[in-house]
Structures are given as structure tokens and as C-alpha cells.
PDB file of N, CA and C in Angstrom:
ATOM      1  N   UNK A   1      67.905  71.076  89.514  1.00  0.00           N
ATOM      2  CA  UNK A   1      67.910  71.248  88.073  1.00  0.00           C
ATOM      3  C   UNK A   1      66.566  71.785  87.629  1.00  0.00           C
ATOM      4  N   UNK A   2      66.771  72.463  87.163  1.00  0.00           N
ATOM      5  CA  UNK A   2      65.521  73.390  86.061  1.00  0.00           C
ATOM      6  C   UNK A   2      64.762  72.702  84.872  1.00  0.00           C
ATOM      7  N   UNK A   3      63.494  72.126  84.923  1.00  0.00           N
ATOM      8  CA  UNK A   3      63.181  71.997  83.843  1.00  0.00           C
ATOM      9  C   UNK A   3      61.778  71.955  83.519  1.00  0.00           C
ATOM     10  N   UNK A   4      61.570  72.555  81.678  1.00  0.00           N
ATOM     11  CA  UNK A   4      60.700  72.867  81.507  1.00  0.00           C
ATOM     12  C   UNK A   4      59.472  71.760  81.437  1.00  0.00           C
ATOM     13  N   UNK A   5      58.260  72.394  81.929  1.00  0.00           N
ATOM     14  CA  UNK A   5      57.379  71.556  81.649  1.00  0.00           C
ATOM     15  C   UNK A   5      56.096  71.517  80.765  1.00  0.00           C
ATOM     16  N   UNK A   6      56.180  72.942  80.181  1.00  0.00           N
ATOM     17  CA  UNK A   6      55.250  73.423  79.582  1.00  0.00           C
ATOM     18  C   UNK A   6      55.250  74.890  79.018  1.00  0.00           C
ATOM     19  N   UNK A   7      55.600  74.620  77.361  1.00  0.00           N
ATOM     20  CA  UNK A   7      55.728  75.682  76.991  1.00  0.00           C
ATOM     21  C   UNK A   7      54.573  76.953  76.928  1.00  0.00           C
ATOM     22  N   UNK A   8      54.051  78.303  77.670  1.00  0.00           N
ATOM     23  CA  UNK A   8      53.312  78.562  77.443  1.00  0.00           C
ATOM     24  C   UNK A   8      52.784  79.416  76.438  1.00  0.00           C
ATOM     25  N   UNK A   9      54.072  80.415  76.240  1.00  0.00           N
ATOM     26  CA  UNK A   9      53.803  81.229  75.412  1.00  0.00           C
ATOM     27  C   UNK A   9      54.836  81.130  74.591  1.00  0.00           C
ATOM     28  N   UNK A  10      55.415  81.280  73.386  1.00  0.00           N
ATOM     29  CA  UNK A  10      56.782  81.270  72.455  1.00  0.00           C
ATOM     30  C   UNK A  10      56.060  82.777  71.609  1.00  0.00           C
ATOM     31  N   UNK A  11      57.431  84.085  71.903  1.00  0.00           N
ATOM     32  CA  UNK A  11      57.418  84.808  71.130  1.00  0.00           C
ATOM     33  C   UNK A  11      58.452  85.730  70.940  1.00  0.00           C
ATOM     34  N   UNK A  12      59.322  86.367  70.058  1.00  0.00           N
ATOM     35  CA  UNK A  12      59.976  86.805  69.804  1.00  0.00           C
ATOM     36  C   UNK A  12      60.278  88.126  71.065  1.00  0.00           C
ATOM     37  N   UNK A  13      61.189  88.885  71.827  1.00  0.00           N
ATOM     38  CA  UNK A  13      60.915  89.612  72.488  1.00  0.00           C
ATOM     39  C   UNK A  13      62.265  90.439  72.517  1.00  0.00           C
ATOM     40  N   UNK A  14      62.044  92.190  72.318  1.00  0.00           N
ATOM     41  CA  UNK A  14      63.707  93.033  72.423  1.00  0.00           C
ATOM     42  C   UNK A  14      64.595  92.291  73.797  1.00  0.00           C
ATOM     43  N   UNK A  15      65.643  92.713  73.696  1.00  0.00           N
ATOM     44  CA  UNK A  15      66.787  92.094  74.310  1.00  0.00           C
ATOM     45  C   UNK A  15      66.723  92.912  76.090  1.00  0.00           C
ATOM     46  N   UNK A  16      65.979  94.266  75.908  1.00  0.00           N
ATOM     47  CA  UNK A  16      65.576  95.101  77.057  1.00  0.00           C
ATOM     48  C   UNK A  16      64.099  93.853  77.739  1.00  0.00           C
ATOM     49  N   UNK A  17      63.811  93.542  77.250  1.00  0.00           N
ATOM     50  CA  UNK A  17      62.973  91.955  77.940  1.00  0.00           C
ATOM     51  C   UNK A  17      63.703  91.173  78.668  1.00  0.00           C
ATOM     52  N   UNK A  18      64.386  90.496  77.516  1.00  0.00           N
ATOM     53  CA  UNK A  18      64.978  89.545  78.156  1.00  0.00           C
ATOM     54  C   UNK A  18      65.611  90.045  79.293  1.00  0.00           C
ATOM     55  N   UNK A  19      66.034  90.900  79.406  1.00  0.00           N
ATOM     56  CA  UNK A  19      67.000  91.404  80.638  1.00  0.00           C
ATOM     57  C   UNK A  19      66.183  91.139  82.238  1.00  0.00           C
ATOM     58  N   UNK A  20      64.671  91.950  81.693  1.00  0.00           N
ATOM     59  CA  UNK A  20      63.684  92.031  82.673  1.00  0.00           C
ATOM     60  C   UNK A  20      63.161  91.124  82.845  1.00  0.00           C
ATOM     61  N   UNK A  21      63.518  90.287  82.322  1.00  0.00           N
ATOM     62  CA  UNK A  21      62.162  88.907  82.848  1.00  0.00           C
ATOM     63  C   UNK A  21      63.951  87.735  83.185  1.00  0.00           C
ATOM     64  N   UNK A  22      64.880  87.940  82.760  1.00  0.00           N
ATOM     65  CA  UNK A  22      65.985  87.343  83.330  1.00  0.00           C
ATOM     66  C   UNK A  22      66.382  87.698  84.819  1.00  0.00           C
ATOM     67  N   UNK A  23      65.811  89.017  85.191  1.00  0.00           N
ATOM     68  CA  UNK A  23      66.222  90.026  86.363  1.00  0.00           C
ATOM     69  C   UNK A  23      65.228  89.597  87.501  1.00  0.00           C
ATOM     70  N   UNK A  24      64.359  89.138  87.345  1.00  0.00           N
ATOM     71  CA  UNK A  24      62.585  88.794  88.048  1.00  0.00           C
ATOM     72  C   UNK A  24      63.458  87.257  88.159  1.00  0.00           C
ATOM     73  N   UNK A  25      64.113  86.445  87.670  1.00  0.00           N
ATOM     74  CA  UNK A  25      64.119  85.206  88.107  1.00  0.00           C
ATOM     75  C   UNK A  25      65.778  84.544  88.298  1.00  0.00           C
ATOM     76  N   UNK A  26      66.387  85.993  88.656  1.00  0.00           N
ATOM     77  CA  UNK A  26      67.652  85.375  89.059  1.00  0.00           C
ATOM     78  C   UNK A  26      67.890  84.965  90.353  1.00  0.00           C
ATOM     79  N   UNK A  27      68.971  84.330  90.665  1.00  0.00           N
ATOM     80  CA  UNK A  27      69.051  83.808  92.135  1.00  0.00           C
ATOM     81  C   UNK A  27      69.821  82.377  91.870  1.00  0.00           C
ATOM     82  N   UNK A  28      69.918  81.590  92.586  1.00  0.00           N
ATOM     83  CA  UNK A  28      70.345  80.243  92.669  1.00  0.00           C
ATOM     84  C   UNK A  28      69.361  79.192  91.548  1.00  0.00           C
ATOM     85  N   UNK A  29      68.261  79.766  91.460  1.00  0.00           N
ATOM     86  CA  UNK A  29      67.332  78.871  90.252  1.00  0.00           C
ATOM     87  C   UNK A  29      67.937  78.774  88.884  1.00  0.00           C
ATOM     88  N   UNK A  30      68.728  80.073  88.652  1.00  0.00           N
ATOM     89  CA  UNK A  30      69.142  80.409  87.303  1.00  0.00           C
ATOM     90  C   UNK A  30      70.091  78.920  87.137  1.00  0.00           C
ATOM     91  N   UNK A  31      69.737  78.648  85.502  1.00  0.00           N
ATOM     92  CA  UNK A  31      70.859  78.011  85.001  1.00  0.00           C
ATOM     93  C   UNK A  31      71.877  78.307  84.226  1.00  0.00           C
ATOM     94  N   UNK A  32      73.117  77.973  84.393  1.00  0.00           N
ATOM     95  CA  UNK A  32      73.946  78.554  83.653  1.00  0.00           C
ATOM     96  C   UNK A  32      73.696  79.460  82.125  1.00  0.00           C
ATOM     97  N   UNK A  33      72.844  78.713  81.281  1.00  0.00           N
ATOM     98  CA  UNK A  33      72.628  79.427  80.287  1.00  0.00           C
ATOM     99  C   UNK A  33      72.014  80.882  80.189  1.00  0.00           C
ATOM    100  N   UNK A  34      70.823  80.418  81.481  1.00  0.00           N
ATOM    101  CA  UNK A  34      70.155  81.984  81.972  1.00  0.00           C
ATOM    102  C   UNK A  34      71.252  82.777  82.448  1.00  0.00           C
ATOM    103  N   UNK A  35      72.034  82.574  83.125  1.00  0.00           N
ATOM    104  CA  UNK A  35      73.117  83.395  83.582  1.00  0.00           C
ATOM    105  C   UNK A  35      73.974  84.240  82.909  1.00  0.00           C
ATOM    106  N   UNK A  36      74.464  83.821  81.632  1.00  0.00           N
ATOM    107  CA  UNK A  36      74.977  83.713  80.515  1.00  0.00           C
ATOM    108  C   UNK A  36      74.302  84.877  79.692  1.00  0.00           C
ATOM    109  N   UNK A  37      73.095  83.928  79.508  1.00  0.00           N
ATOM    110  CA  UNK A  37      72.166  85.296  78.126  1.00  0.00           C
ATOM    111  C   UNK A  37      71.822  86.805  79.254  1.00  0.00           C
ATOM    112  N   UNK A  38      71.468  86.632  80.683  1.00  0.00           N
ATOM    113  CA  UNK A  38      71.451  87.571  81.499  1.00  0.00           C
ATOM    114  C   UNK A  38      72.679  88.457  81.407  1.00  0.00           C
ATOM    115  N   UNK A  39      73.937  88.077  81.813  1.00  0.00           N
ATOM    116  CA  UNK A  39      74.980  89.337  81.500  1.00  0.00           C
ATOM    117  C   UNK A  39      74.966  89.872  80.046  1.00  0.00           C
ATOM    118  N   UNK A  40      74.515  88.428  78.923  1.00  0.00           N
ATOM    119  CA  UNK A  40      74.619  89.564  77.545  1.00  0.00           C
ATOM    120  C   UNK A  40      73.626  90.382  77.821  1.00  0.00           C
ATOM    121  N   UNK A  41      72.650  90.131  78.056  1.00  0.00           N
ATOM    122  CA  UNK A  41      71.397  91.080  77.617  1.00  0.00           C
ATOM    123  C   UNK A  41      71.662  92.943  78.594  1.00  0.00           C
ATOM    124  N   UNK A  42      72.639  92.545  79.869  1.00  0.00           N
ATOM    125  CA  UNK A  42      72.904  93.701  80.719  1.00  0.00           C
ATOM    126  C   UNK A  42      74.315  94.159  79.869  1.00  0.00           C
ATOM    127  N   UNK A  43      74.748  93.483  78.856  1.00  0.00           N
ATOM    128  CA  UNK A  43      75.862  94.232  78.265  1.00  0.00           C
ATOM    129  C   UNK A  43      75.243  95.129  76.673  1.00  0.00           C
ATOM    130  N   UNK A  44      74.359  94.851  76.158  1.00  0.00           N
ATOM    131  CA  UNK A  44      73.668  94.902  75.011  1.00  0.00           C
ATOM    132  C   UNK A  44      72.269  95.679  75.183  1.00  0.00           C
ATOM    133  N   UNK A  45      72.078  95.781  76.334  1.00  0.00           N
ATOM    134  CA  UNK A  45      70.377  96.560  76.167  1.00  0.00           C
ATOM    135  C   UNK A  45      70.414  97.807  76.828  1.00  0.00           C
ATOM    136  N   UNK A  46      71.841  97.951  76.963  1.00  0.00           N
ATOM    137  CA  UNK A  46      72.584  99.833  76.819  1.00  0.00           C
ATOM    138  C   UNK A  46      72.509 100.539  75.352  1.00  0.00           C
ATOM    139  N   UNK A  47      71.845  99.913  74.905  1.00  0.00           N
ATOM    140  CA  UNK A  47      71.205 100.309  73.667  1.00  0.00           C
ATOM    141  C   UNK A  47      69.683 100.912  73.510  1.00  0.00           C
ATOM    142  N   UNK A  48      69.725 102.610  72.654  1.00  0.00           N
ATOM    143  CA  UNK A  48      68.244 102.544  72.623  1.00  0.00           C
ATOM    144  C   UNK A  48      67.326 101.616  72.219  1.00  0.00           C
ATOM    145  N   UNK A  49      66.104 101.647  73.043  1.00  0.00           N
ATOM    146  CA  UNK A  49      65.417 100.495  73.209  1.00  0.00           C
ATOM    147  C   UNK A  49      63.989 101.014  72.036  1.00  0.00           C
ATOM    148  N   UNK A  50      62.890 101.153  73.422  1.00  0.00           N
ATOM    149  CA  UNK A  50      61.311 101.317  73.212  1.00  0.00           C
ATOM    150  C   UNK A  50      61.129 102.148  72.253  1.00  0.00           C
ATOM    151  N   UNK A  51      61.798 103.623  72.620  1.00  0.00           N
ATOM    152  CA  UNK A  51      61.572 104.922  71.565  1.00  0.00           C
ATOM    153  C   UNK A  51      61.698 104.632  70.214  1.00  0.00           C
ATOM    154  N   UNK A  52      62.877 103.936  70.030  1.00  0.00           N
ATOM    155  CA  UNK A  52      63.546 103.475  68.741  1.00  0.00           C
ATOM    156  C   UNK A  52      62.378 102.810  67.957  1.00  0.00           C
ATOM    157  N   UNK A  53      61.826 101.703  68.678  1.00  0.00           N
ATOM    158  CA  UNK A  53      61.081 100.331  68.324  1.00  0.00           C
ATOM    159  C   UNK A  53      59.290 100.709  68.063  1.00  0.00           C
ATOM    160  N   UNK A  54      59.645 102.002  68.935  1.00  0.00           N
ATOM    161  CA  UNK A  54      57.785 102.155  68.770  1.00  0.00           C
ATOM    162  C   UNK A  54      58.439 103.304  67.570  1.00  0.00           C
ATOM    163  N   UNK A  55      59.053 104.447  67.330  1.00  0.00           N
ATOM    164  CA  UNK A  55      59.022 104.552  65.900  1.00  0.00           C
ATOM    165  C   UNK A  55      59.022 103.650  64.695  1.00  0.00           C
ATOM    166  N   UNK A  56      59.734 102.553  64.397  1.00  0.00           N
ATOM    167  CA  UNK A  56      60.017 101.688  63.541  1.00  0.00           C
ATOM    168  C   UNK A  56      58.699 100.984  63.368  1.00  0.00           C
ATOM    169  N   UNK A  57      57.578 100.938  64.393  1.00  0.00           N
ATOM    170  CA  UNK A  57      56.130 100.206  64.147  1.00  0.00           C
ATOM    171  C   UNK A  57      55.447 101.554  63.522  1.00  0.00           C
ATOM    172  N   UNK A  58      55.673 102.677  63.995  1.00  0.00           N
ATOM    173  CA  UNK A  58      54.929 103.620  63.393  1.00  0.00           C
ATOM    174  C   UNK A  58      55.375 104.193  62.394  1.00  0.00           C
ATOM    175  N   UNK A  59      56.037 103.572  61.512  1.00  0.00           N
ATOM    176  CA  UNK A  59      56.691 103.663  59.893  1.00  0.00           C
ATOM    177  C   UNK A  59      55.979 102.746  59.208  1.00  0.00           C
ATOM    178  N   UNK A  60      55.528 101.509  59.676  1.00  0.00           N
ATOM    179  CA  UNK A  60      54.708 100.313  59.598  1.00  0.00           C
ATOM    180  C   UNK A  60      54.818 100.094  57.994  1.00  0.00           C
ATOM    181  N   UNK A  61      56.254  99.740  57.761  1.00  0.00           N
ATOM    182  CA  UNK A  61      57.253  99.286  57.050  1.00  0.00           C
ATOM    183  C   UNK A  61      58.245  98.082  57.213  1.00  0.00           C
ATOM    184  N   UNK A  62      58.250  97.398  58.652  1.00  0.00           N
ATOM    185  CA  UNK A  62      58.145  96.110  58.967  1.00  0.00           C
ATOM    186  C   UNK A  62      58.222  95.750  59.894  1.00  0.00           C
ATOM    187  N   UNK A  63      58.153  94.663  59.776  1.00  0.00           N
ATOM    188  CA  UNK A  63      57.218  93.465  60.596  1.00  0.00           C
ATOM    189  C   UNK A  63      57.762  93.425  62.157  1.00  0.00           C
ATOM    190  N   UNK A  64      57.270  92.826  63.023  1.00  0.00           N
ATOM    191  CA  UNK A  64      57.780  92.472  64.300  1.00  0.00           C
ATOM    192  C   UNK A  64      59.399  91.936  64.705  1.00  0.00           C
ATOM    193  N   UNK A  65      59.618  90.987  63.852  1.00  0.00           N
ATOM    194  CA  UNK A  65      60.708  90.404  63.781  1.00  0.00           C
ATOM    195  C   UNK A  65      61.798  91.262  63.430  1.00  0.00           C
ATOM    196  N   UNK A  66      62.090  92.043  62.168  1.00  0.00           N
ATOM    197  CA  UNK A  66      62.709  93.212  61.759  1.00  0.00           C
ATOM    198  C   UNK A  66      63.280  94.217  62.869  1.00  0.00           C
ATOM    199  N   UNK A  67      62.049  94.696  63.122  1.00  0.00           N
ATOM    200  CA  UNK A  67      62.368  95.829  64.471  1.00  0.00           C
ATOM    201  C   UNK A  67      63.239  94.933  65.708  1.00  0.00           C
ATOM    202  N   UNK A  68      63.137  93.752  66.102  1.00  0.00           N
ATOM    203  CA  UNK A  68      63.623  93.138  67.009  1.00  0.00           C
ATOM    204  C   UNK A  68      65.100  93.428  66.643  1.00  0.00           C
ATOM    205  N   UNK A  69      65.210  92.662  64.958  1.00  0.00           N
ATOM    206  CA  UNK A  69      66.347  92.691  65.121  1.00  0.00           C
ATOM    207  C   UNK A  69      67.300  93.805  65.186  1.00  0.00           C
ATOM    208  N   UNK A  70      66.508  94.732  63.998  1.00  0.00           N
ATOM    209  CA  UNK A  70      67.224  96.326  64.220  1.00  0.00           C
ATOM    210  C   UNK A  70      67.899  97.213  65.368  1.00  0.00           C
ATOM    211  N   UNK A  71      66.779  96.699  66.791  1.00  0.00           N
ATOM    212  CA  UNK A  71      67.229  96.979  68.068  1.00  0.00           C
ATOM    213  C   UNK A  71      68.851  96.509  68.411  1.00  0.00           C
ATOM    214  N   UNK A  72      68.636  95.152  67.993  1.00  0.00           N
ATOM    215  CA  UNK A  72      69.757  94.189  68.555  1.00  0.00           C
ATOM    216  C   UNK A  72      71.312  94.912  68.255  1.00  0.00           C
ATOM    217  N   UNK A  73      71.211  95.005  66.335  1.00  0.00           N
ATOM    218  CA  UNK A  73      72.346  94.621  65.623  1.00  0.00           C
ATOM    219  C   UNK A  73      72.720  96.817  65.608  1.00  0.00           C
ATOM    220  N   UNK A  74      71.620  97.283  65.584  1.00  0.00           N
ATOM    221  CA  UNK A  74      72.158  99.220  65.259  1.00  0.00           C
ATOM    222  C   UNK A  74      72.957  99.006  64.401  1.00  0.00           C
ATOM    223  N   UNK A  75      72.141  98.552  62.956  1.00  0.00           N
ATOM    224  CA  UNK A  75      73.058  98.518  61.754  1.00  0.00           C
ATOM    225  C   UNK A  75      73.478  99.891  61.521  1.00  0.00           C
ATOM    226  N   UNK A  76      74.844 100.401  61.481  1.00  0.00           N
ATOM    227  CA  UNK A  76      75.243 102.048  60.904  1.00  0.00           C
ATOM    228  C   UNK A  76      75.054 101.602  59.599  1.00  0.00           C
ATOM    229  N   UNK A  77      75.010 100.862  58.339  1.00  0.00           N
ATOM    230  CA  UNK A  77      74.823 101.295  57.059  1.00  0.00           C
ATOM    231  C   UNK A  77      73.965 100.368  56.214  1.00  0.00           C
ATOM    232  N   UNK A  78      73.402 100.998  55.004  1.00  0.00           N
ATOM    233  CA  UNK A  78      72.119 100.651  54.804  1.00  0.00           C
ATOM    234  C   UNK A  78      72.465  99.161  53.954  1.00  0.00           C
ATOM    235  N   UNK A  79      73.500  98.955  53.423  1.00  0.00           N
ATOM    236  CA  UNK A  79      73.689  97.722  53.443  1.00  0.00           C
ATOM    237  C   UNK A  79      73.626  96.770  54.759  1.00  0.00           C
ATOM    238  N   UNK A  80      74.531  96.450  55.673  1.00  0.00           N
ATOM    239  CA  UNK A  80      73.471  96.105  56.784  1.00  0.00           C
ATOM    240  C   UNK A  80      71.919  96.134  57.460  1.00  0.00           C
ATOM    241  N   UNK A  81      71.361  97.278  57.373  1.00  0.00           N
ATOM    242  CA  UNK A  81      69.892  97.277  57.241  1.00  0.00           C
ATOM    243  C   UNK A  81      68.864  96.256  56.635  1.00  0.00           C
ATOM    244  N   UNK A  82      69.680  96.233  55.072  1.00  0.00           N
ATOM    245  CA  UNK A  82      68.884  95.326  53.928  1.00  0.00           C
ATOM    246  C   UNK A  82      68.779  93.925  54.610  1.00  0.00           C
ATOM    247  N   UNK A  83      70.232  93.959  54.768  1.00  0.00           N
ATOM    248  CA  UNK A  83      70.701  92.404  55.255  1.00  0.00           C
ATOM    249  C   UNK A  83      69.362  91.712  56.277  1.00  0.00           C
ATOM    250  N   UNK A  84      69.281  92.449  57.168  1.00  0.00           N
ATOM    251  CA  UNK A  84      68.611  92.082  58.372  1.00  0.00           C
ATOM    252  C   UNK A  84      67.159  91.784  57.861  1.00  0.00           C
ATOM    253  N   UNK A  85      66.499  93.155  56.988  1.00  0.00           N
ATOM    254  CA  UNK A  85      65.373  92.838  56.422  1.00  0.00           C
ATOM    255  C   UNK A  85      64.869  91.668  55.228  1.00  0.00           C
ATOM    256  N   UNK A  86      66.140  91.271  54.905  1.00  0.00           N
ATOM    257  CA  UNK A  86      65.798  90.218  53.994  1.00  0.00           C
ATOM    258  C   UNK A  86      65.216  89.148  54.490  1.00  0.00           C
ATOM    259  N   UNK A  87      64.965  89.082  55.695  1.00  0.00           N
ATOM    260  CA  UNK A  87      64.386  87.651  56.691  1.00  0.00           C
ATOM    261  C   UNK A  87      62.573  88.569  56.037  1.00  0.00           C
ATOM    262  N   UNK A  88      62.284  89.465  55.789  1.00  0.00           N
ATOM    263  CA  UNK A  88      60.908  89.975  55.607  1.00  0.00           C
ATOM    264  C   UNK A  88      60.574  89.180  54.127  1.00  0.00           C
ATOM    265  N   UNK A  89      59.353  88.632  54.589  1.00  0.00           N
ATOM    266  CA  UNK A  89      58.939  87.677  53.389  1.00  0.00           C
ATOM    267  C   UNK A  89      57.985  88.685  52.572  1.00  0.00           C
ATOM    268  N   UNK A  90      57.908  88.409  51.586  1.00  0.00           N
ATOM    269  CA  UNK A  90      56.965  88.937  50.101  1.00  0.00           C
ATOM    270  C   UNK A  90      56.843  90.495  50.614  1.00  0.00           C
ATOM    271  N   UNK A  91      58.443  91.461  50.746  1.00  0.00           N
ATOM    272  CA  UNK A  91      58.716  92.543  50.185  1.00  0.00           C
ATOM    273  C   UNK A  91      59.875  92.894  50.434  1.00  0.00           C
ATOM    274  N   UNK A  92      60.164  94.238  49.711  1.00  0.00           N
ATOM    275  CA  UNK A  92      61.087  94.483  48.748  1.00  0.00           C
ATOM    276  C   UNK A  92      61.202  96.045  49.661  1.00  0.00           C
ATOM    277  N   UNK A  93      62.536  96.644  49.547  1.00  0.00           N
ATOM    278  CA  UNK A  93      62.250  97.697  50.300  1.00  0.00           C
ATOM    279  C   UNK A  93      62.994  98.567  49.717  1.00  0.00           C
ATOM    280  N   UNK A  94      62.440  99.877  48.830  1.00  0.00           N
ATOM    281  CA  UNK A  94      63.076 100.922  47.886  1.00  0.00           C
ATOM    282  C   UNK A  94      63.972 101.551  49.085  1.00  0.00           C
ATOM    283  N   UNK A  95      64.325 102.594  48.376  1.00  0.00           N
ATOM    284  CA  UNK A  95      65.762 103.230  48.405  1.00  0.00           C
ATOM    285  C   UNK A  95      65.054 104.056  49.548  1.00  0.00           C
ATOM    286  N   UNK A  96      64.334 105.101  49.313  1.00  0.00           N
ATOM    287  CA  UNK A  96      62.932 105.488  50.156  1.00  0.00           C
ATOM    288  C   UNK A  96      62.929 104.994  51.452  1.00  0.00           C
ATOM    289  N   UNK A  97      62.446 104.239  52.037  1.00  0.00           N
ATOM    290  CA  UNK A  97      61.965 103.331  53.047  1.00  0.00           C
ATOM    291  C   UNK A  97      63.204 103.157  53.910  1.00  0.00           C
ATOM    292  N   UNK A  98      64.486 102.465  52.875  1.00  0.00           N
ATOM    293  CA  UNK A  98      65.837 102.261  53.816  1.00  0.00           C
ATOM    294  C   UNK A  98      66.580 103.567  54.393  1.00  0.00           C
ATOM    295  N   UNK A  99      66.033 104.771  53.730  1.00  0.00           N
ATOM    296  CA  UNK A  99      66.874 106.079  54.553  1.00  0.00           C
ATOM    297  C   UNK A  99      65.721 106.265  55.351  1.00  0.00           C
ATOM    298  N   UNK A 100      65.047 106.322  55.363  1.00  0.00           N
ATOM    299  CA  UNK A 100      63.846 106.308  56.452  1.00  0.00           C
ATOM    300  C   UNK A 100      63.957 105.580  57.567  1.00  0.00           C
ATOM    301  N   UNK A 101      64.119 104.435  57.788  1.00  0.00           N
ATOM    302  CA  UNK A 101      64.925 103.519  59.049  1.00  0.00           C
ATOM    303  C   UNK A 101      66.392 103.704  59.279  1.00  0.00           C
ATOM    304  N   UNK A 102      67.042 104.208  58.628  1.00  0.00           N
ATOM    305  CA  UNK A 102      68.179 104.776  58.462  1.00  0.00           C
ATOM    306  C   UNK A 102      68.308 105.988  59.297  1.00  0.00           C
ATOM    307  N   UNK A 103      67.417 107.264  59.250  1.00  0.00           N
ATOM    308  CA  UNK A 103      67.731 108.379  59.358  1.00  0.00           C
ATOM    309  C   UNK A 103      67.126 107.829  61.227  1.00  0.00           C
ATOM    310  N   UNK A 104      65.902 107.187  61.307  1.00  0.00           N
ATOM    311  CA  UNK A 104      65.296 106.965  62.582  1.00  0.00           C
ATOM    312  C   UNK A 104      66.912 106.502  63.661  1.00  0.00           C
ATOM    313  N   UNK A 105      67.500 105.281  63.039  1.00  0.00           N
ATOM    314  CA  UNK A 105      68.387 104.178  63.502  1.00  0.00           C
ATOM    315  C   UNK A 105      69.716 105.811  64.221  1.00  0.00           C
ATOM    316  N   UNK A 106      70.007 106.551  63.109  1.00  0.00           N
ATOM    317  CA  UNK A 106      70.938 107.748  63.263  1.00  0.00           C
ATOM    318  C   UNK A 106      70.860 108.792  64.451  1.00  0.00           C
ATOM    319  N   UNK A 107      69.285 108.736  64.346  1.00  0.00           N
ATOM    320  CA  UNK A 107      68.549 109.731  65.616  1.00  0.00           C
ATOM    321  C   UNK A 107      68.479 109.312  67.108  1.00  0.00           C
ATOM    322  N   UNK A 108      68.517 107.756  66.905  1.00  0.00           N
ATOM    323  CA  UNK A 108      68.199 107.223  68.469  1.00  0.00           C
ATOM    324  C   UNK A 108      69.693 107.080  69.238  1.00  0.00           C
ATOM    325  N   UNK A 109      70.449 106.591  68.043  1.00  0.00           N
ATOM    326  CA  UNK A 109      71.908 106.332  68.448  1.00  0.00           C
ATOM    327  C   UNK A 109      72.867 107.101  68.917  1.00  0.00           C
ATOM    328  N   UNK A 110      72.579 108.597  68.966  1.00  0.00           N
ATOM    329  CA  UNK A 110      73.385 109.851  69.270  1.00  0.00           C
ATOM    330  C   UNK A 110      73.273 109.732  71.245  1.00  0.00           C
TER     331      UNK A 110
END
């Protein structure tokens, strides 16, 4: 049985991570749950990844968390977009800004 003994680092990380650091420690150690989030993450991180994510920092229009999720969910419409960004504390994001992650989200996804 697997267990933790010490948390070292806690931080948010794209789903193309998890895959790779699930992939470095599979084998008989894995526990079911690792096993589990491992096939999602090899069913889900057939999705553009880095390119996508390092544009969306270099719009630097939001935050860490945002881009994570944007990766995840490839909202197609800007109502979805909002949705996701509403987890962004103290701002507001014009009409502007959302076709702008919009038009990026359109470009990677082809």
C-alpha cells in the first residue's frame, strides 16, 4: 500500500503533466486511483497543450489557474470561456479580451 508521507510541493499542473509524472511512476506501485487519473490524462492530453498555454501567459490576461483550466475544458464558446474565468478573483473581462482567448483557443484546436 502507498502512502503519503510528506507533502512536498502542492501545485496546480496541465493535464500533459500529470500524464508525465503518472508515466515515470507506473508499474505495480500505482494505486488504483493513479491508474485511473493516468488513462484519463492519456485520453485528454490529445489536446493542444504548451503552445496553447504559453500563448494564453503571453496575453497576460490570466492567471495560472485559468490557463490550466482552458487547456482542460477547449471551451468552443465564449460563454463557456467566462464561465471558467469567473474562478479569477478582482477582474472582470471585456468583450475585447474574451475574443482574444477565443480567437487563440480557435487557432490551436484546428
Amino acid at each position: 500500500m502507498f502512502m503519503v508521507k510528506e507533502v512536498i510541493e502542492s501545485r496546480e499542473v496541465p493535464i500533459s503533466e500529470v500524464e508525465s509524472i503518472l508515466e515515470q511512476r507506473s508499474g505495480s506501485a500505482q494505486t488504483y486511483e493513479q491508474q485511473v487519473a493516468l488513462e484519463h490524462a492519456k485520453r485528454v492530453s490529445g489536446k493542444p497543450g504548451e503552445k496553447l498555454a504559453d500563448s494564453l501567459r503571453a496575453l497576460n490576461i490570466v492567471g495560472e489557474r485559468s490557463v490550466i483550466k482552458i487547456l482542460e475544458i477547449m471551451p468552443r464558446s465564449p460563454m463557456t470561456l467566462r464561465q471558467i474565468l469567473a474562478s479569477e478573483r478582482n477582474k472582470t473581462f471585456d468583450d475585447k479580451e474574451i475574443a482574444q482567448i477565443m480567437e487563440l483557443i480557435k487557432g490551436k484546436a484546428k
